[in-house]
N, C-alpha and C. Protein backbone atom coordinates (compact mmCIF):
# COMPACT_ATOMS: atom_id res chain seq x y z
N UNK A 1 142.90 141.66 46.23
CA UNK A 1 142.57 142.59 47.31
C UNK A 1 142.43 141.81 48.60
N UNK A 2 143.19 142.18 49.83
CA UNK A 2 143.10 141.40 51.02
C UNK A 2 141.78 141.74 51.71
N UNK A 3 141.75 141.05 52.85
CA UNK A 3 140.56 141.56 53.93
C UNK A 3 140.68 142.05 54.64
N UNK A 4 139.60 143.24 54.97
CA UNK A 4 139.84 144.18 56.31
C UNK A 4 139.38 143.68 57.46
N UNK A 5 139.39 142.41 57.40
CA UNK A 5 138.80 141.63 58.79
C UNK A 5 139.97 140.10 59.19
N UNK A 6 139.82 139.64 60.23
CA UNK A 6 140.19 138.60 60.09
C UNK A 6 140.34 137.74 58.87
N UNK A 7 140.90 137.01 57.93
CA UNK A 7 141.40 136.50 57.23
C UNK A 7 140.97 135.44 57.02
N UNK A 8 140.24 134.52 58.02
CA UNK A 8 139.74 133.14 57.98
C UNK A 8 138.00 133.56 58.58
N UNK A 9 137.87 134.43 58.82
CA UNK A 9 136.23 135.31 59.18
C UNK A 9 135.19 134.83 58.18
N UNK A 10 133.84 134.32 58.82
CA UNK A 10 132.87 133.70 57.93
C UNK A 10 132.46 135.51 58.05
N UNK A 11 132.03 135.90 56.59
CA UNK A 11 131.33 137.02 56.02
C UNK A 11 129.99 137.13 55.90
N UNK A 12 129.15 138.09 55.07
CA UNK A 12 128.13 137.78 54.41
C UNK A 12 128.03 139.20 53.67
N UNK A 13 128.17 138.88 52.22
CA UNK A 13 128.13 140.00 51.03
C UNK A 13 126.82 141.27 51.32
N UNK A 14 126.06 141.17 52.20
CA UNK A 14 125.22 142.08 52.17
C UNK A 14 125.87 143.18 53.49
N UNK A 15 126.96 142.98 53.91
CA UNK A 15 127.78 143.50 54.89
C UNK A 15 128.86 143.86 54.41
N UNK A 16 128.89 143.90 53.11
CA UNK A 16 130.55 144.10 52.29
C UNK A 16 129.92 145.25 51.57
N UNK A 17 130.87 146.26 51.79
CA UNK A 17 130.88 147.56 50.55
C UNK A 17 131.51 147.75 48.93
N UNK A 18 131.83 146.43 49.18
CA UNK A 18 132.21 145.74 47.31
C UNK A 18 131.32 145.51 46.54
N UNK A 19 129.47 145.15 47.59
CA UNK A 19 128.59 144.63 46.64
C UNK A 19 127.99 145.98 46.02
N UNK A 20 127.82 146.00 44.51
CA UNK A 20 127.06 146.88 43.86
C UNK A 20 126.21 147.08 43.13
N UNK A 21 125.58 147.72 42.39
CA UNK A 21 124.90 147.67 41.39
C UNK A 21 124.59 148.70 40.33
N UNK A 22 125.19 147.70 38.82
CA UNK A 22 125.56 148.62 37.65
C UNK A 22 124.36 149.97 37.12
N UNK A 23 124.89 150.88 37.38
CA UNK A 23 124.27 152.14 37.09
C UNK A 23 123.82 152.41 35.28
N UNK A 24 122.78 152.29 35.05
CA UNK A 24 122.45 152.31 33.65
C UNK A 24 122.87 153.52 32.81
N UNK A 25 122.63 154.45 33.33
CA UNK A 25 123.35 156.01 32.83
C UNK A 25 124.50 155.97 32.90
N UNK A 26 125.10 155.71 34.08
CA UNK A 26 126.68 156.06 34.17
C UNK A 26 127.63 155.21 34.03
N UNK A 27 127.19 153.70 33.69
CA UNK A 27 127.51 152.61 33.27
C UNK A 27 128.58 152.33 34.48
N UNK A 28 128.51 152.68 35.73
CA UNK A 28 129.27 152.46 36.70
C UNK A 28 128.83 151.47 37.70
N UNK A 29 129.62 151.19 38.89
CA UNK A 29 129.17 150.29 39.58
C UNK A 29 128.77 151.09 41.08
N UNK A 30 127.16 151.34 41.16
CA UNK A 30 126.85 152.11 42.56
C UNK A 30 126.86 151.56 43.75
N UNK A 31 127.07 152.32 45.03
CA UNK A 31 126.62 151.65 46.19
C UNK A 31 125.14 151.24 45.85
N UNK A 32 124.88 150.15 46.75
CA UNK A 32 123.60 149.73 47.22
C UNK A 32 123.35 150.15 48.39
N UNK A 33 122.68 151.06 48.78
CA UNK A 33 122.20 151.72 49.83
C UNK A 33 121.50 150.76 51.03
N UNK A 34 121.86 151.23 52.61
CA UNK A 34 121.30 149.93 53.32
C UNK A 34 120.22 149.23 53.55
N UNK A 35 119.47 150.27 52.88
CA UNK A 35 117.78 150.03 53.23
C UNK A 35 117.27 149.10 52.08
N UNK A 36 118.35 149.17 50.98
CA UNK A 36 118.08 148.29 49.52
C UNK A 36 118.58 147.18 50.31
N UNK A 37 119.48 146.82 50.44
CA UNK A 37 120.11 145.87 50.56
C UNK A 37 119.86 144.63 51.50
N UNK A 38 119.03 145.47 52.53
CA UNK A 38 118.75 144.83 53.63
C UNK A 38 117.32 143.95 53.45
N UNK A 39 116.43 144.43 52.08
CA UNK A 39 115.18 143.57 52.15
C UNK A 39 115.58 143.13 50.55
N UNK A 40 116.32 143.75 49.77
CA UNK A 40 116.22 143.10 48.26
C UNK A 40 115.04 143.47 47.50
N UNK A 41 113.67 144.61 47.79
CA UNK A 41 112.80 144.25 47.23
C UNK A 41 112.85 145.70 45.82
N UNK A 42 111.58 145.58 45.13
CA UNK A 42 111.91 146.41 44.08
C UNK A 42 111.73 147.89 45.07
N UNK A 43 112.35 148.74 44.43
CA UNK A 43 112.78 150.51 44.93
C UNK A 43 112.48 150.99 43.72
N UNK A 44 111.43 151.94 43.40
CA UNK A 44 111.76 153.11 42.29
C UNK A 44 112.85 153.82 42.48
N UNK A 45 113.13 154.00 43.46
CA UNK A 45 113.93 155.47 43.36
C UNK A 45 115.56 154.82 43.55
N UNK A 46 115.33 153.62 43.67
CA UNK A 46 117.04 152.56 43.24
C UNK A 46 116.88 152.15 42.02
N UNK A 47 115.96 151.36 41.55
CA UNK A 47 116.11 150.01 40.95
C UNK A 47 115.97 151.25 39.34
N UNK A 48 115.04 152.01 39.41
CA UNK A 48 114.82 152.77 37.93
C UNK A 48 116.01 152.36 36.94
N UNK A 49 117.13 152.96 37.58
CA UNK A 49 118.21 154.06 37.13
C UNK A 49 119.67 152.33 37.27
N UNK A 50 119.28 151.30 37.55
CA UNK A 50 120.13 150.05 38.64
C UNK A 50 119.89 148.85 37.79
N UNK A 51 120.65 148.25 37.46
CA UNK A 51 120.45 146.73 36.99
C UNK A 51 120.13 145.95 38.11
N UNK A 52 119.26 144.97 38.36
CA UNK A 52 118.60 144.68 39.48
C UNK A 52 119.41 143.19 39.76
N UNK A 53 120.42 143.25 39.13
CA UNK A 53 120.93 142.03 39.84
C UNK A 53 122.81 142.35 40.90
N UNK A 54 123.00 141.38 41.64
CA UNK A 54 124.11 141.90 42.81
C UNK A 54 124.99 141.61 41.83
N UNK A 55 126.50 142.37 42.00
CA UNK A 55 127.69 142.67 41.51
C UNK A 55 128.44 142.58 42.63
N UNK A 56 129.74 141.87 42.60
CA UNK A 56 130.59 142.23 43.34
C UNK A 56 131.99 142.38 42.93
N UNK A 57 132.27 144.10 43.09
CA UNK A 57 133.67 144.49 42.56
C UNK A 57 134.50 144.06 42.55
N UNK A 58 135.37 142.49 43.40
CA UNK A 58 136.05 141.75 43.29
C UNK A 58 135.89 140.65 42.41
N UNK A 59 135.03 140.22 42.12
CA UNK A 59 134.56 138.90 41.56
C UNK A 59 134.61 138.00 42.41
N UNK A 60 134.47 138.04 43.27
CA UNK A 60 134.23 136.85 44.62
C UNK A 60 133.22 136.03 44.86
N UNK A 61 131.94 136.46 44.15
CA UNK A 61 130.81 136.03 44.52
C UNK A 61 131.11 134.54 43.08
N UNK A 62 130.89 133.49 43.87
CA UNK A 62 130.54 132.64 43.13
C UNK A 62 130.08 132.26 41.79
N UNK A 63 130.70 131.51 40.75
CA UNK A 63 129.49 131.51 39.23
C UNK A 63 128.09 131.32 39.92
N UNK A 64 127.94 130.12 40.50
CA UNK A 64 126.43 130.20 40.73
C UNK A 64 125.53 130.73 41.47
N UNK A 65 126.25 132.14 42.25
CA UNK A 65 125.15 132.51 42.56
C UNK A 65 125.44 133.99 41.84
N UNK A 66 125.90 134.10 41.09
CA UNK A 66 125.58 135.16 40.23
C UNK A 66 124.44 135.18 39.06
N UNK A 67 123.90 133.88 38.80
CA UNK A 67 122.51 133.90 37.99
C UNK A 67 121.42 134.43 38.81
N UNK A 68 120.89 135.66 38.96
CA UNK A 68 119.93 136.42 39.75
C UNK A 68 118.99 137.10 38.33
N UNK A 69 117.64 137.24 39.11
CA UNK A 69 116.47 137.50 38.22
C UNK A 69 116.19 139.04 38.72
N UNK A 70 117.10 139.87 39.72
CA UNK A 70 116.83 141.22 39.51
C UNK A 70 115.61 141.65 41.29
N UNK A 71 115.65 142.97 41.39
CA UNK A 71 114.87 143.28 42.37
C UNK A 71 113.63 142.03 43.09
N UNK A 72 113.49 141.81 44.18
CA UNK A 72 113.06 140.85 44.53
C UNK A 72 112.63 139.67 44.78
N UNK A 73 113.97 139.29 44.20
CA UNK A 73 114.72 137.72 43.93
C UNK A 73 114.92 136.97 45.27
N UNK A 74 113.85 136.26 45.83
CA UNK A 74 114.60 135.82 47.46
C UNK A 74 115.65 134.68 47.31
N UNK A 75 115.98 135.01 45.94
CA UNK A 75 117.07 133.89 45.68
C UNK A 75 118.61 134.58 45.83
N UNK A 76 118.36 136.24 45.46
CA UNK A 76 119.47 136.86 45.59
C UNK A 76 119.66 137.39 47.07
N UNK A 77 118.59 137.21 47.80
CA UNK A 77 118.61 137.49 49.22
C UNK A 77 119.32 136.62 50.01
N UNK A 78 119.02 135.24 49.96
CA UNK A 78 119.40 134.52 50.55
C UNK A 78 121.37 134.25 49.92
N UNK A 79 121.72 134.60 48.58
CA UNK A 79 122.93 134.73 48.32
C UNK A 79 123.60 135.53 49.51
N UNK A 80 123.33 137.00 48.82
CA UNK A 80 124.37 137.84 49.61
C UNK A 80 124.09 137.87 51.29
N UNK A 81 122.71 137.25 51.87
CA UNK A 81 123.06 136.67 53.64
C UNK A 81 123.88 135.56 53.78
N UNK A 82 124.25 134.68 52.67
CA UNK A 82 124.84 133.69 53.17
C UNK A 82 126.37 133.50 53.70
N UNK A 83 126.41 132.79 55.03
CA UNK A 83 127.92 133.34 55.55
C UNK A 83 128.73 132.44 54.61
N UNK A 84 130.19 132.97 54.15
CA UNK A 84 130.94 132.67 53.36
C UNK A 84 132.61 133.17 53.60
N UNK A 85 133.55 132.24 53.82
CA UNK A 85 134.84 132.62 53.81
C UNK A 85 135.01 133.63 52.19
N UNK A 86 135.30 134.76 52.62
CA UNK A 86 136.19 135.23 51.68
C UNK A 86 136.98 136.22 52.04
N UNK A 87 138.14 136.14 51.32
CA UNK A 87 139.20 137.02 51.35
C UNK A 87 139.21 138.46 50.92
N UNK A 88 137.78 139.00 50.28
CA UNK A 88 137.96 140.02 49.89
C UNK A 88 137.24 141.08 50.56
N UNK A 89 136.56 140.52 51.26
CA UNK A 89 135.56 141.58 52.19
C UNK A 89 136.23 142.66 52.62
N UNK A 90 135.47 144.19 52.40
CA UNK A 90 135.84 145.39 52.96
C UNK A 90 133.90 145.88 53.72
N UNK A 91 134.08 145.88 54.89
CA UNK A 91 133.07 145.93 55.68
C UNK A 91 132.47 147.11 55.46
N UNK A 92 130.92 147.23 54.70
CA UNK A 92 130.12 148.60 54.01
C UNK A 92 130.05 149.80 54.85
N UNK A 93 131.02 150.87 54.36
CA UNK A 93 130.46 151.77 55.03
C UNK A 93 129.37 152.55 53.77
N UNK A 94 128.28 153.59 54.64
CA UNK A 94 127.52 153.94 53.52
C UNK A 94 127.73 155.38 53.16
N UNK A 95 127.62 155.63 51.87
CA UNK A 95 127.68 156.65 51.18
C UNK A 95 129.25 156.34 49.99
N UNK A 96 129.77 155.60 50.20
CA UNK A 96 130.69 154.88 49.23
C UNK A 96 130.78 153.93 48.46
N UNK A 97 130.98 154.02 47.35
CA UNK A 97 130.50 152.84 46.01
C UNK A 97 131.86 152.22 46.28
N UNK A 98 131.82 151.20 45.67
CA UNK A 98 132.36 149.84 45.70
C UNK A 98 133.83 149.88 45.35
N UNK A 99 133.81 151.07 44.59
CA UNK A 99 135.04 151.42 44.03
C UNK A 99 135.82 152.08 44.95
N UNK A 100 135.27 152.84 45.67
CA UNK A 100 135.95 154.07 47.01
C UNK A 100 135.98 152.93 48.02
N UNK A 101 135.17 151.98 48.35
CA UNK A 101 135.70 150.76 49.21
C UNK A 101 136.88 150.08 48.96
N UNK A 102 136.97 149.98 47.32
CA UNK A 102 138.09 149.10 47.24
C UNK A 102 139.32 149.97 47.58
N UNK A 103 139.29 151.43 47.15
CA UNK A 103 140.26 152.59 46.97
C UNK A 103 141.16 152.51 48.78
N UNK A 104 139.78 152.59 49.61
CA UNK A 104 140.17 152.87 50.76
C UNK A 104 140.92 151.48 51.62
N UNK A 105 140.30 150.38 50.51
CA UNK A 105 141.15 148.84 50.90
C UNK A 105 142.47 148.92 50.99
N UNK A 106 142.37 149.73 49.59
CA UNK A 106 144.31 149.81 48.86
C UNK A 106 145.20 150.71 49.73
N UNK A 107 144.22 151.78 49.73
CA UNK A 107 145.28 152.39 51.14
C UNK A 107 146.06 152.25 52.37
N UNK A 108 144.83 151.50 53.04
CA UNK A 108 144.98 150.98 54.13
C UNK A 108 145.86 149.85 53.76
N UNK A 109 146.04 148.99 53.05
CA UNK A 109 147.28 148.17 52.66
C UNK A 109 148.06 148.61 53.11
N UNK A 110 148.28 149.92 51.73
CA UNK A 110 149.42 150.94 51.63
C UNK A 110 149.73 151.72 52.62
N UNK A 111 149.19 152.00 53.81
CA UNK A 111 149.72 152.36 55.13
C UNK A 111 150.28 150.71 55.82
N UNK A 112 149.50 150.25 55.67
CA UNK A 112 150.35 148.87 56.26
C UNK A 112 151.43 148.77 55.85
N UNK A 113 151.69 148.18 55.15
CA UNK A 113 152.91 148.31 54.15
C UNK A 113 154.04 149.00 54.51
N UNK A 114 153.88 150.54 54.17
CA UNK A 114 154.33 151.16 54.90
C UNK A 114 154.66 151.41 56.17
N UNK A 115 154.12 150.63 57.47
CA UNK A 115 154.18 150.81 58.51
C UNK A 115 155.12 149.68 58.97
N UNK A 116 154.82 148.21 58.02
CA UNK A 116 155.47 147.15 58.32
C UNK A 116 156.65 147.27 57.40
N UNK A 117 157.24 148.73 56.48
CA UNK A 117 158.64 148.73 56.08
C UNK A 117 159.16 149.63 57.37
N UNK A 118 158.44 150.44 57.51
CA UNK A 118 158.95 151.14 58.67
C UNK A 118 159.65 150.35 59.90
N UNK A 119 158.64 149.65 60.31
CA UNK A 119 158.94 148.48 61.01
C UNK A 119 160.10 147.50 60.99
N UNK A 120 160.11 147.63 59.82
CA UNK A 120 161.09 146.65 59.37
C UNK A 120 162.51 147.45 59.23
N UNK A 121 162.47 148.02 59.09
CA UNK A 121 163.45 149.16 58.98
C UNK A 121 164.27 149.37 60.33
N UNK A 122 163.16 150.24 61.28
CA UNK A 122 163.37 150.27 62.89
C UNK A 122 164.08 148.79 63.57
N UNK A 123 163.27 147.86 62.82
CA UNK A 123 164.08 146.42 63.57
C UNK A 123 165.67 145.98 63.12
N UNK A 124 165.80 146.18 61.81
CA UNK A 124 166.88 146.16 61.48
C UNK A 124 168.02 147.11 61.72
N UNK A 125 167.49 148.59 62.02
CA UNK A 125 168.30 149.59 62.78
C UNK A 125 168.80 149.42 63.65
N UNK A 126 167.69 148.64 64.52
CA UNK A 126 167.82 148.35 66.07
C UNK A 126 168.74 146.96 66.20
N UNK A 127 168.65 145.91 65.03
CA UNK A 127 170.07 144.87 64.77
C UNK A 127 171.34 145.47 64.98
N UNK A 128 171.27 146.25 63.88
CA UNK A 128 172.46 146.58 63.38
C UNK A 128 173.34 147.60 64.82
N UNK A 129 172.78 148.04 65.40
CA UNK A 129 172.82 149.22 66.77
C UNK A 129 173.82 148.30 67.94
N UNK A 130 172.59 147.35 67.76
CA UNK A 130 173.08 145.73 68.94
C UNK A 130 174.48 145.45 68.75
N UNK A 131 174.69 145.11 67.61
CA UNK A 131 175.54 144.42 66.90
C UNK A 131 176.96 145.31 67.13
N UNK A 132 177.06 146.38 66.43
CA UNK A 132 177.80 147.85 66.81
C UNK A 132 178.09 147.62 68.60
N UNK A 133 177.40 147.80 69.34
CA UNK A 133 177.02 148.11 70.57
C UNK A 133 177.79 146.25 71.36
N UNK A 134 177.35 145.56 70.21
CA UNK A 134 178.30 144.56 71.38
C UNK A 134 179.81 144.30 70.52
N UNK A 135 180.07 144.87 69.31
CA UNK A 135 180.89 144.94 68.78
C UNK A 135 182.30 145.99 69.79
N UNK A 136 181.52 147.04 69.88
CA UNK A 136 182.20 148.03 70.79
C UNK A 136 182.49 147.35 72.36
N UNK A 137 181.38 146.67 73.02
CA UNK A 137 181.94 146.52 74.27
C UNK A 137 182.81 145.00 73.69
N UNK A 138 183.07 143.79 72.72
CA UNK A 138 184.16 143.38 72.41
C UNK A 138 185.73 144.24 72.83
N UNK A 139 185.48 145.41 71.85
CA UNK A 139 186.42 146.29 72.02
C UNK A 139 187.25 146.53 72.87
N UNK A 140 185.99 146.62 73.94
CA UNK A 140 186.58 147.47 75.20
C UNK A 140 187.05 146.54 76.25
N UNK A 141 186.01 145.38 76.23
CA UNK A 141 186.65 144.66 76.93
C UNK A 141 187.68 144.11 76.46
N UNK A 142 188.58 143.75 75.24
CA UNK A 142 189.76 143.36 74.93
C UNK A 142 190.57 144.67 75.31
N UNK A 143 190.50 146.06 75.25
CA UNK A 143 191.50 146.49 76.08
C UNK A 143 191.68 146.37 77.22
N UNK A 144 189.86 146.45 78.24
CA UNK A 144 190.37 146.53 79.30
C UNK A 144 191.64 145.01 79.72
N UNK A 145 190.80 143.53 79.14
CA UNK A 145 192.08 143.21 79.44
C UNK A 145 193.26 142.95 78.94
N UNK A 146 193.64 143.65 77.81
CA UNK A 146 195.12 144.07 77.25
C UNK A 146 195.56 145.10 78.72
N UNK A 147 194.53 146.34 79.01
CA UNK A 147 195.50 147.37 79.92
C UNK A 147 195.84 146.07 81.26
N UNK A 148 194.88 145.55 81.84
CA UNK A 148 195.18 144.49 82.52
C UNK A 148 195.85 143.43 82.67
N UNK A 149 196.38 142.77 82.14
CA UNK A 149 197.77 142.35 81.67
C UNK A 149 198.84 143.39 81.68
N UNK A 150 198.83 144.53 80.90
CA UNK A 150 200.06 144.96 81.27
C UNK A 150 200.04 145.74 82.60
N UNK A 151 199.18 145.86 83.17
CA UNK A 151 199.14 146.32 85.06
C UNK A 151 199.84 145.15 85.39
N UNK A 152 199.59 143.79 85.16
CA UNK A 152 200.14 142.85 86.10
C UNK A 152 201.33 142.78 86.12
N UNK A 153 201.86 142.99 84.66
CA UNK A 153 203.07 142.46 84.17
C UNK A 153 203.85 143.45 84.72
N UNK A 154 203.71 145.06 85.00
CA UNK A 154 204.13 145.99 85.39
C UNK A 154 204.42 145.79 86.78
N UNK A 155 203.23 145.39 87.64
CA UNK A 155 203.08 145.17 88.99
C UNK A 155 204.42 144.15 89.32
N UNK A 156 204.57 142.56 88.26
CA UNK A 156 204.91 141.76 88.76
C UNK A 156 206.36 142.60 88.80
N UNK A 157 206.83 142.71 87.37
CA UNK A 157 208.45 143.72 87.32
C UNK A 157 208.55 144.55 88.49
N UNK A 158 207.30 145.35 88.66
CA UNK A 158 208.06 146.30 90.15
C UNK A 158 208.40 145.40 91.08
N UNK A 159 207.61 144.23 91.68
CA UNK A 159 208.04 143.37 92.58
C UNK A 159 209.13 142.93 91.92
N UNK A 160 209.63 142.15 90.87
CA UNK A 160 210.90 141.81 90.91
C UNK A 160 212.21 142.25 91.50
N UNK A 161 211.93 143.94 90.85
CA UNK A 161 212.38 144.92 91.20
C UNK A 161 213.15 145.32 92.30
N UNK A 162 212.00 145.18 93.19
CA UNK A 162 212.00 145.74 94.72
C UNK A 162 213.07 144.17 95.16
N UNK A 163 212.13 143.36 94.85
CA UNK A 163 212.82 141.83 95.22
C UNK A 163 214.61 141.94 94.83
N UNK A 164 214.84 142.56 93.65
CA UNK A 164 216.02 142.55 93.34
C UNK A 164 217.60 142.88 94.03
N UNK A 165 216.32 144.59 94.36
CA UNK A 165 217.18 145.80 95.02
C UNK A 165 217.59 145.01 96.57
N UNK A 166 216.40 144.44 97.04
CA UNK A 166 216.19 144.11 98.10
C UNK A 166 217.67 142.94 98.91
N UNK A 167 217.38 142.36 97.39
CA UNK A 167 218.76 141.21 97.54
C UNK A 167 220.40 141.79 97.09
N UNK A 168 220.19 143.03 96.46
CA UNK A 168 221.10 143.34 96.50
C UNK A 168 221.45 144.33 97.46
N UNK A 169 221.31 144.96 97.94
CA UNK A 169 221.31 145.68 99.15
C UNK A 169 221.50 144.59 100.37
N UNK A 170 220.82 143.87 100.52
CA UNK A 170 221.50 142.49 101.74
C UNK A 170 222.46 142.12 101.07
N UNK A 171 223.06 141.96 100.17
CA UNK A 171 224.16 141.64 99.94
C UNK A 171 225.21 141.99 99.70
N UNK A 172 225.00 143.45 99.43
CA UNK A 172 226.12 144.70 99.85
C UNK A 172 226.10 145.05 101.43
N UNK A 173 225.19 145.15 102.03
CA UNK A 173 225.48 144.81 103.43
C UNK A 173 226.35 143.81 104.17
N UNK A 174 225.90 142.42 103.59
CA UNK A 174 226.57 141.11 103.74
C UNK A 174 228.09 141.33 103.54
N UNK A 175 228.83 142.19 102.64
CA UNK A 175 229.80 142.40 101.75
C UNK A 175 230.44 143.36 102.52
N UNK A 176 229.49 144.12 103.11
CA UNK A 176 230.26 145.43 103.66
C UNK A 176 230.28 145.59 105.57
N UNK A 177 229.76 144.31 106.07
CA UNK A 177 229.96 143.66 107.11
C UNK A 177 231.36 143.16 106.92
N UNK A 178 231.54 142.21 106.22
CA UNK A 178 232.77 141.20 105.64
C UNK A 178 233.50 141.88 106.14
N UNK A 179 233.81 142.56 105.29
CA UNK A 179 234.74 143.74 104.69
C UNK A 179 235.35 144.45 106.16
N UNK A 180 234.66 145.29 106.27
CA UNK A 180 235.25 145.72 108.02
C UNK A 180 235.28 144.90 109.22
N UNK A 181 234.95 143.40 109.33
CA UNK A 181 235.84 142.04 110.00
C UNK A 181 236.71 141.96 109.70
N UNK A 182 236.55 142.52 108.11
CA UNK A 182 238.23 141.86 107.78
C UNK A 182 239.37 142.83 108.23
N UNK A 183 238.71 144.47 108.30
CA UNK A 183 239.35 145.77 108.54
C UNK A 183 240.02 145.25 109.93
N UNK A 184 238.96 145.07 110.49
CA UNK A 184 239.51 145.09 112.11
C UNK A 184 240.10 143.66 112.46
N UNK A 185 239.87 142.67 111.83
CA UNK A 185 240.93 141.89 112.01
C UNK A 185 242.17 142.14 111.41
N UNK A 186 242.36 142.62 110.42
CA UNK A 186 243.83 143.14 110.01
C UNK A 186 244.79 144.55 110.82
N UNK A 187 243.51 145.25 111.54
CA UNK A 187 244.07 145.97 112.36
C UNK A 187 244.35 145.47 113.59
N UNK A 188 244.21 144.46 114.15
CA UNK A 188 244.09 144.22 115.33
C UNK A 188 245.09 143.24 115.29
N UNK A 189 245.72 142.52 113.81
CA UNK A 189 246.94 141.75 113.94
C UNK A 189 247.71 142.86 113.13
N UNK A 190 247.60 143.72 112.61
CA UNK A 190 248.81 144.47 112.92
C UNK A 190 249.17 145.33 114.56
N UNK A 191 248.06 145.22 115.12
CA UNK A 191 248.69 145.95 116.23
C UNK A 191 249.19 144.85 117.12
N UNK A 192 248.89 143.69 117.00
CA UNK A 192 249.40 142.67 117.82
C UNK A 192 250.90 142.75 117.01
N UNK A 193 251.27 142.91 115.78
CA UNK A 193 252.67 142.20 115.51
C UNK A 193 253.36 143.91 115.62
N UNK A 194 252.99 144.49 115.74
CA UNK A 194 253.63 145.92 116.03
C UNK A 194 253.66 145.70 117.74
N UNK A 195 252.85 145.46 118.42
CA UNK A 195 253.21 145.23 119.79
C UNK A 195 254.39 144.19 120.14
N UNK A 196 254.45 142.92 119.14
CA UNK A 196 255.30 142.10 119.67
C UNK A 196 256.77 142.89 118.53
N UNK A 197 256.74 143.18 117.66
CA UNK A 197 257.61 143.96 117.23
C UNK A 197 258.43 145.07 118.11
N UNK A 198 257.70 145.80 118.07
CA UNK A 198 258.40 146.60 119.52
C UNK A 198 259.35 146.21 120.54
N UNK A 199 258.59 144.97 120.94
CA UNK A 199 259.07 144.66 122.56
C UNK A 199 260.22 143.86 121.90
N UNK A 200 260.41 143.46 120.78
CA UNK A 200 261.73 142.58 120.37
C UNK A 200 262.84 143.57 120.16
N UNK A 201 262.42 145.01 119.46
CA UNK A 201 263.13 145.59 119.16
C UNK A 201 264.12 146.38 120.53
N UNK A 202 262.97 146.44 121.42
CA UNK A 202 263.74 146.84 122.84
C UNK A 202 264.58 146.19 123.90
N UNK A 203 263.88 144.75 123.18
CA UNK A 203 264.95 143.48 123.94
C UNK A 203 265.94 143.33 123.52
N UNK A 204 266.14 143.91 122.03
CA UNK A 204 267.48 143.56 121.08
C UNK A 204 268.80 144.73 121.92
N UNK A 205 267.91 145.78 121.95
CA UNK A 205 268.53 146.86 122.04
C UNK A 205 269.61 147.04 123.54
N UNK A 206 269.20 146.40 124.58
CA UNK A 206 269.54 146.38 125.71
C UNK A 206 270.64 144.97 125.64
């Protein structure tokens, strides 16, 4: 059974709701009520019906100081005041025997427990989410730059493109400049040899 306190906490058994005492009728283990507990001395209306020596529902309490002589033992007084590391302390509340202390120990575990699977759960949800989540922007950023690359590659081809048309078009220009130099120089020596043609033909003629 763990502790409902700090873990390394100096105690003292007369502050723990584990300590009890065996009920002669009901052969059970009763609370010790605070007003018993707090002086140790004999009680009719406790001790009658009470084995007069301390119990503790864990077994925590030491072999030697479990040899006690019963109701007003300042030997058992000075036991259960004495401060003591233990791990099993559940801090007395009153009107609950030792057993409903331990009951309410186990619970409270058992919500822990539960709270730290929960926990554990939520954290690993929240891994696994991350993980997904940078898995996806991987994703995205490898398309964005897959689409990006092929923008460039697109971009660069249209410039080729344009670059292409560009050179070919100056160079059908270039071609089609030529071309009508060459028109009008061939017209312009045929009209020269048709001019000197002529004038021979009229010189012949006379």
């Amino acid at each position: 059974m763990s502790d409902s306190t700090a873990p390394a906490a100096r105690v003292k058994c007369v502050d723990c709701g584990l300590l009890g005492a065996r009920n002669y009728n009901a052969g059970q283990l009763d609370e010790i009520p605070e007003k018993v507990r707090r002086v140790w001395e004999p009680n009719p209306n406790f001790w009658d019906r009470h084995d007069g020596r301390v119990v503790c529902l864990a077994g925590a309490l030491p072999e030697s100081d479990r040899l006690q002589e019963g109701p007003g033992n300042k030997r058992t007084l000075e036991v259960i005041n004495e401060s003591r590391v233990c791990g099993s302390f559940a801090a007395y509340r009153e009107t609950l025997t030792p057993k409903e202390h331990a009951e309410m120990i186990d619970l409270q575990e058992e919500r822990k427990r539960r709270e730290d699977s929960r926990k554990e759960d939520q954290a690993f949800q929240e891994r696994i989410l991350e993980k997904e989540l940078a898995f996806q922007e991987r994703v995205q950023e490898g398309n964005r730059a897959f689409q990006q690359g092929l923008l460039e590659k697109l971009v660069s081809w249209q410039n080729r493109q344009r670059n292409e048309d560009a050179a070919r078009q100056k160079e059908q220009g270039r071609a089609a400049r030529a071309w009508n130099l060459k028109m009008v120089l061939l017209a312009a020596a045929c009209g020269i040899i048709g001019t000197i043609l002529g004038a021979w033909l009229r010189g012949g003629l006379k």
